[in-house]
N, C-alpha and C. Protein backbone atom coordinates (compact mmCIF):
# COMPACT_ATOMS: atom_id res chain seq x y z
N UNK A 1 0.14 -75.67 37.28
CA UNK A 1 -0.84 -75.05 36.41
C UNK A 1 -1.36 -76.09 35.40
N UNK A 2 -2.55 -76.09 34.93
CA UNK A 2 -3.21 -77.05 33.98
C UNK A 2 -3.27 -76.35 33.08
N UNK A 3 -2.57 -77.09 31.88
CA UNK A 3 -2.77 -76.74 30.36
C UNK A 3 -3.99 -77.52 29.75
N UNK A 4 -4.61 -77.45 27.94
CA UNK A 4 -5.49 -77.40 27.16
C UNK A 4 -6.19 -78.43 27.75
N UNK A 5 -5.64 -79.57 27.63
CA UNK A 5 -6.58 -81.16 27.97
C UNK A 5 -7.29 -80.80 29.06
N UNK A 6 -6.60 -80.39 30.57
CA UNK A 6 -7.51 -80.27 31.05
C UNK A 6 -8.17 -78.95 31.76
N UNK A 7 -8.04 -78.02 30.70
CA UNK A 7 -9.06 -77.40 31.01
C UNK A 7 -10.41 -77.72 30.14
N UNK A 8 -10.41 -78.26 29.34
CA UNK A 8 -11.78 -78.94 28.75
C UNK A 8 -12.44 -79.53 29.64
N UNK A 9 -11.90 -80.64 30.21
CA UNK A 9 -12.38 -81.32 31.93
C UNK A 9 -12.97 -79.75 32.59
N UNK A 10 -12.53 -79.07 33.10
CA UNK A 10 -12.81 -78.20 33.91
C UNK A 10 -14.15 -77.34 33.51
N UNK A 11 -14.04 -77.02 32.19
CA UNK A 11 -15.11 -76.60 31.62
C UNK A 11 -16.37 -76.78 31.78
N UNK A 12 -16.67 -78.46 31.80
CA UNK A 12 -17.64 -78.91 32.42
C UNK A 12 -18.20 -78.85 33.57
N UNK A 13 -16.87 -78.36 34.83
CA UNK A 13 -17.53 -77.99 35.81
C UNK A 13 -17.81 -76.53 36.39
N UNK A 14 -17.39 -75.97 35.46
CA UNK A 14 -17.69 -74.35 35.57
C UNK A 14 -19.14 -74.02 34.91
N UNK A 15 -19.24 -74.66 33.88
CA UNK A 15 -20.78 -74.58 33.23
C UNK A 15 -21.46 -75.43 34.21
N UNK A 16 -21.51 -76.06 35.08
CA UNK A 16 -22.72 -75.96 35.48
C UNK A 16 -22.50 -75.31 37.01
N UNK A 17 -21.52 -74.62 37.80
CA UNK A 17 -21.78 -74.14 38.69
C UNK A 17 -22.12 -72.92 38.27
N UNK A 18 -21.82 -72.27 36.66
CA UNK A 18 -21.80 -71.10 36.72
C UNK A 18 -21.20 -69.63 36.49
N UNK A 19 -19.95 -70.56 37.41
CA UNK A 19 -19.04 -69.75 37.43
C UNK A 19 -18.00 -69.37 36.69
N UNK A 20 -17.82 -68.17 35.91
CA UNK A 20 -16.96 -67.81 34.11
C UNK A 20 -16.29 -66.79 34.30
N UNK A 21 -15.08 -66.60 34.05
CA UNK A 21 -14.01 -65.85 33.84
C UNK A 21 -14.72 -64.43 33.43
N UNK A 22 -14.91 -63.38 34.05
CA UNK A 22 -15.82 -61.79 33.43
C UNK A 22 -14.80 -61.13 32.51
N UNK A 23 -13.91 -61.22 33.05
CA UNK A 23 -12.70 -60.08 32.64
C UNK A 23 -11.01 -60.40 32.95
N UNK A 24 -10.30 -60.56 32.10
CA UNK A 24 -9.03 -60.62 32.10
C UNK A 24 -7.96 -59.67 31.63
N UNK A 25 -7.13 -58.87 32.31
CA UNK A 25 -6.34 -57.85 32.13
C UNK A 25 -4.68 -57.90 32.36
N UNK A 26 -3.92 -57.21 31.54
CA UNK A 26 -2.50 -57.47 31.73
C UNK A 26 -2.39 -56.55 32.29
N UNK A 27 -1.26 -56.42 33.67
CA UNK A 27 -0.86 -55.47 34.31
C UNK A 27 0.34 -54.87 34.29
N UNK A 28 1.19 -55.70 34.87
CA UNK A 28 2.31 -55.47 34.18
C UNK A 28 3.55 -56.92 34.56
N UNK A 29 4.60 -56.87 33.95
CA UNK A 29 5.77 -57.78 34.29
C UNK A 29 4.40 -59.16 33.86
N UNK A 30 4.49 -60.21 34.77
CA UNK A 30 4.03 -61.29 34.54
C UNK A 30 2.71 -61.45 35.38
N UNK A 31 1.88 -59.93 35.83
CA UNK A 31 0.91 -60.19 36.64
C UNK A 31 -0.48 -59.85 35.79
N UNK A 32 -1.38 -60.48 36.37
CA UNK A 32 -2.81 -60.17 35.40
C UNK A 32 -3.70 -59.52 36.47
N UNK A 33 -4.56 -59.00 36.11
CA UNK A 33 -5.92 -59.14 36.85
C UNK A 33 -7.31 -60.30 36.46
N UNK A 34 -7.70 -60.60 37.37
CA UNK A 34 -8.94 -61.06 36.50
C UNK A 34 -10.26 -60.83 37.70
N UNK A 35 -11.46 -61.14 37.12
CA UNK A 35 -12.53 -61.54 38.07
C UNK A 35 -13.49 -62.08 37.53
N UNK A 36 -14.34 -62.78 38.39
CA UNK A 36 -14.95 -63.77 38.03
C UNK A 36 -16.19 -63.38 38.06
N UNK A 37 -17.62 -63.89 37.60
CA UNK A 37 -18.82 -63.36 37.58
C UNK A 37 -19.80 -63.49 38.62
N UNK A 38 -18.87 -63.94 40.11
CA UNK A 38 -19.63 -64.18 40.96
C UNK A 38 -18.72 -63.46 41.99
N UNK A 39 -18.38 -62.48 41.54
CA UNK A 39 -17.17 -61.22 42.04
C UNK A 39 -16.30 -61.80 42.86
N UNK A 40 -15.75 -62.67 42.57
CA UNK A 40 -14.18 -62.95 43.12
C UNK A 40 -13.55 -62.12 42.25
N UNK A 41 -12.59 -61.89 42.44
CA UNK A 41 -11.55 -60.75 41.97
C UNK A 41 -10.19 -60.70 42.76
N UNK A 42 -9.26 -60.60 42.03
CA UNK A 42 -7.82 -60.14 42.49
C UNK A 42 -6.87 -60.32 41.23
N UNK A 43 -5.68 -60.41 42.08
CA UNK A 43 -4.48 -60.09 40.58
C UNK A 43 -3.40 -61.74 41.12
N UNK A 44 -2.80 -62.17 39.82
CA UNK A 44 -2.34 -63.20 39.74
C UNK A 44 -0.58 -63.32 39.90
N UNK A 45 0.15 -63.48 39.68
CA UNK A 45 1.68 -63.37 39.71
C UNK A 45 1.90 -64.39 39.04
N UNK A 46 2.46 -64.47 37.71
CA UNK A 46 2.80 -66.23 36.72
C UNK A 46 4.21 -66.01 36.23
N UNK A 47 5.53 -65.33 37.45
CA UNK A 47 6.57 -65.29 36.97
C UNK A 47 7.00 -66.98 37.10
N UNK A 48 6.57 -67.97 37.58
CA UNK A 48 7.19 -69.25 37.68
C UNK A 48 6.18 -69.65 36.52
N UNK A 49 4.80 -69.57 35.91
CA UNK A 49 4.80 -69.88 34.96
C UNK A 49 5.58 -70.15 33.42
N UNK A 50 6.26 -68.57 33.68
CA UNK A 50 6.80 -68.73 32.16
C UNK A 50 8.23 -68.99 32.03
N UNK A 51 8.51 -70.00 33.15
CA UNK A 51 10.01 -70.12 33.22
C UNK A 51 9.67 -72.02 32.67
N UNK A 52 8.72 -72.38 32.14
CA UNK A 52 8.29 -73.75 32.19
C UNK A 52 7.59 -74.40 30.81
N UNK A 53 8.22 -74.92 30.02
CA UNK A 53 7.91 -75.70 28.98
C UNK A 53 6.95 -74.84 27.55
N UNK A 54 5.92 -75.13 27.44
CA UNK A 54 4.94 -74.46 26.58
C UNK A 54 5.01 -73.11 27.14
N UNK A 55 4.99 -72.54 27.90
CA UNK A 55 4.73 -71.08 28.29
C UNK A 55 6.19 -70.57 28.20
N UNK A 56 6.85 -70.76 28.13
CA UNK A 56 8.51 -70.03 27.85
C UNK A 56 8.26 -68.94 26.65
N UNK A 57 7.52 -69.52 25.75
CA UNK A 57 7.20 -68.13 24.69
C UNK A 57 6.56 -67.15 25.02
N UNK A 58 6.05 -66.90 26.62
CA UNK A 58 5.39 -66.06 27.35
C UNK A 58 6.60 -65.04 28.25
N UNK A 59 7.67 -65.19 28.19
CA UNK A 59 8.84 -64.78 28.57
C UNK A 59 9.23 -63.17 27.91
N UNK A 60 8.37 -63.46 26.52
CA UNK A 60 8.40 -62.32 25.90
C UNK A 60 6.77 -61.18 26.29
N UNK A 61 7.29 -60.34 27.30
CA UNK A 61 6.11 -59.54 27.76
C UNK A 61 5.11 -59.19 26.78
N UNK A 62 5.09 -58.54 25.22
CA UNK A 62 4.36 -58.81 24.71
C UNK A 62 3.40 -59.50 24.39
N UNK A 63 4.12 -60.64 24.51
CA UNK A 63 3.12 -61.81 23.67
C UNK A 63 2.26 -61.95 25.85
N UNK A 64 2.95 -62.03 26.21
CA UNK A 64 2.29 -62.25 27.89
C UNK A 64 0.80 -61.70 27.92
N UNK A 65 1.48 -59.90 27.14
CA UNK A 65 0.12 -59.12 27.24
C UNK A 65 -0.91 -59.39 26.35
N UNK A 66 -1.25 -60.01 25.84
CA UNK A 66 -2.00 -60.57 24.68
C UNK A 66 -2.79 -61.62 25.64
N UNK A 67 -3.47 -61.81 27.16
CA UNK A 67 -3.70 -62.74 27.50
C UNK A 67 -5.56 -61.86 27.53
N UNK A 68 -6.26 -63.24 27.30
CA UNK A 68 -7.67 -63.29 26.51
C UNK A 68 -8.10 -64.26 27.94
N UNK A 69 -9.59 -64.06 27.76
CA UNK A 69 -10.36 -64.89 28.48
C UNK A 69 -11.34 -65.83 27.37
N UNK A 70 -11.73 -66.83 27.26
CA UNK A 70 -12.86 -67.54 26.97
C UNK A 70 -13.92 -67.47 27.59
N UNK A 71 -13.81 -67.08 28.81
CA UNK A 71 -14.95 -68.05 30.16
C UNK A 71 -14.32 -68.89 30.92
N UNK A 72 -13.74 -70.00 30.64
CA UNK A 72 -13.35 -70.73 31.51
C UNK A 72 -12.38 -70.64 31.03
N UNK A 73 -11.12 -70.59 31.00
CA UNK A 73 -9.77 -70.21 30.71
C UNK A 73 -9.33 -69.00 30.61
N UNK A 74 -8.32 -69.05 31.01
CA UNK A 74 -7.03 -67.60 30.81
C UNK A 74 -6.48 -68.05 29.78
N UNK A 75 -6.28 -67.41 28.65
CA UNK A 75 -5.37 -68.14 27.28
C UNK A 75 -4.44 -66.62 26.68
N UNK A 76 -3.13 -67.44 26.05
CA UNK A 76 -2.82 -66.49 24.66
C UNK A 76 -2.94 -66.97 23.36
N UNK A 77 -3.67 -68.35 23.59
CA UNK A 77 -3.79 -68.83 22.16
C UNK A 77 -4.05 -70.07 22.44
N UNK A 78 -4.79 -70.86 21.44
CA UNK A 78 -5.14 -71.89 22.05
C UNK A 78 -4.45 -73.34 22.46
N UNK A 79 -2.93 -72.76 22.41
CA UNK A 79 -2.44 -74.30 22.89
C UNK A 79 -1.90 -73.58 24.37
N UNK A 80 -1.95 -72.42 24.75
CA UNK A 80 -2.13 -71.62 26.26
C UNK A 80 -2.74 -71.22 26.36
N UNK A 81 -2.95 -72.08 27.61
CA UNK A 81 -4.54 -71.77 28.29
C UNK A 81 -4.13 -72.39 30.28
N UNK A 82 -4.40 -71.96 30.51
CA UNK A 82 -4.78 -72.46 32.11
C UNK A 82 -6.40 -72.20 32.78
N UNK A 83 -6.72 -73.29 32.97
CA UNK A 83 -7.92 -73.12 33.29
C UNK A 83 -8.53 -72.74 34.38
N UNK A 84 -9.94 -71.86 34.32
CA UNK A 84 -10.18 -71.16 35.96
C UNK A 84 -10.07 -71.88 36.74
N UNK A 85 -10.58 -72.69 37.11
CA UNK A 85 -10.16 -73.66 38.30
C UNK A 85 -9.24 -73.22 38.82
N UNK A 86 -8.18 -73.30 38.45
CA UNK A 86 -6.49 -73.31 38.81
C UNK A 86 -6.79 -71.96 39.35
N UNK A 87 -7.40 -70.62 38.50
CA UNK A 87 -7.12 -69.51 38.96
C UNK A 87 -7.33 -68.77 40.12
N UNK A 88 -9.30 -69.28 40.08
CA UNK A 88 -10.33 -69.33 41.23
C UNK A 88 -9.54 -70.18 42.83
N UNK A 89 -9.21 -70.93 41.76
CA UNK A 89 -8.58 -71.58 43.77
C UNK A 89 -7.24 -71.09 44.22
N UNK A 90 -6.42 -69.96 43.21
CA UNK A 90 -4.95 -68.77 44.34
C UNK A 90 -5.84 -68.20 44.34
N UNK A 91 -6.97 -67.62 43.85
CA UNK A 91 -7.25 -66.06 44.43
C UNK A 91 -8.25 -66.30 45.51
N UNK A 92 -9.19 -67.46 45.91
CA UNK A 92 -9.85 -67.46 46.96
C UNK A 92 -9.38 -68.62 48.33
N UNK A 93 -8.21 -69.07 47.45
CA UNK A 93 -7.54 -70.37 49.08
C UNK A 93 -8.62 -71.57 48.91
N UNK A 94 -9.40 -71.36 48.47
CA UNK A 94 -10.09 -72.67 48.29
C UNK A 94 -9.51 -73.36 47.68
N UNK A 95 -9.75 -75.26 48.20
CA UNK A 95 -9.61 -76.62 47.53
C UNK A 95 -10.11 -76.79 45.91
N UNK A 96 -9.53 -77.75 45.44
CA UNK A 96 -10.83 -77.95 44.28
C UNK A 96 -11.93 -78.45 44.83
N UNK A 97 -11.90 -79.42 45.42
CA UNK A 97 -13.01 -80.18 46.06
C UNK A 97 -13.85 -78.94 46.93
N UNK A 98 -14.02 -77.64 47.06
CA UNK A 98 -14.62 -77.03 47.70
C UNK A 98 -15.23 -76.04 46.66
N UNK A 99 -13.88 -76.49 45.55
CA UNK A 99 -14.73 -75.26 44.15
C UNK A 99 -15.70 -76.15 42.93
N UNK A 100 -15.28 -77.38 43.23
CA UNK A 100 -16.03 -78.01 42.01
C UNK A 100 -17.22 -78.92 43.32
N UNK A 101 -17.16 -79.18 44.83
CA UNK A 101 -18.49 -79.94 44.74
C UNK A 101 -19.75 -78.49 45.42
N UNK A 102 -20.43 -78.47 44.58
CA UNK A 102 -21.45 -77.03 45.28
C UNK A 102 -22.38 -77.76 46.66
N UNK A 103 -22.30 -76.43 47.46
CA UNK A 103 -23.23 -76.70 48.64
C UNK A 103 -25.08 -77.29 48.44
N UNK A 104 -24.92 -78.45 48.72
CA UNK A 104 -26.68 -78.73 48.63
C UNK A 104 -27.44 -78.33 49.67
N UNK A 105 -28.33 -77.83 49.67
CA UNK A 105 -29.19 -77.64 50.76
C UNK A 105 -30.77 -78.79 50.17
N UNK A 106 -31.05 -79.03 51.44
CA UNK A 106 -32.54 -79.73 50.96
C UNK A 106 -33.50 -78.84 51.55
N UNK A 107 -34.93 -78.63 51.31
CA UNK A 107 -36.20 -77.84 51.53
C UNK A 107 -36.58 -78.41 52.99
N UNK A 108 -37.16 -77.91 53.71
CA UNK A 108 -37.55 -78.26 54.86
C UNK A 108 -39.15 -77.57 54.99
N UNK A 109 -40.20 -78.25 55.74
CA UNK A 109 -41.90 -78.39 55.31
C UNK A 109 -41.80 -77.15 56.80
C-alpha cells in the first residue's frame, strides 16, 4: 500500500485522467466500500493493512471508521492516506501501467 509521499505523485495522474474517488464508506471489521466516478465500484478488505507500521492505530475499529475520501486518496487523517491508484488497481485487476498510461486513439480522414 502507498502512504502520503506518494500519493501526491499519484494525484497528478488521476487529475488528468480524471479519474476521483466519488464515495468512500465503512462497512464493517476492516472492509470499506468505495467507487469511483467512472463507476468502478466494489468493497476493499485492509485486515493486513492495519497489522503494519503507521496504520496500527487503525486496529482500533473506530478510528478505521472515520475513513474520508479527498478524490484521490482513501484517508483517516492526513498522515493516512493510501492512494487511488493502489485502490483502482484490487478492485479492477488492472496494472498501473494500464491505469496511469490512457488509450490514444488518432483521427482517421
Amino acid at each position: 500500500m502507498c502512504i502520503y509521499t506518494f500519493t501526491r505523485i499519484c494525484m497528478f495522474f488521476f487529475v488528468n485522467l480524471g479519474m476521483k474517488v466519488q464515495e468512500v464508506k465503512y462497512v464493517s471489521d476492516y472492509i470499506i466500500s468505495i467507487k469511483f466516478d467512472d463507476g468502478v465500484y466494489g468493497t476493499i478488505e485492509l485486515n493486513d493493512l492495519v497489522q503494519k507500521g503507521i496504520f496500527k492505530v487503525l486496529q482500533d475499529k473506530n478510528e478505521f471508521a472515520k475513513v474520508y475520501t479527498n478524490g484521490y486518496s482513501i484517508a483517516w487523517s492526513n498522515e493516512l492516506e493510501i492512494d487511488a491508484t493502489t485502490i483502482y488497481a484490487e478492485l479492477t485487476g488492472k496494472n498501473f501501467g494500464e491505469i496511469l498510461s490512457p488509450k490514444l486513439s488518432h483521427a482517421t480522414n
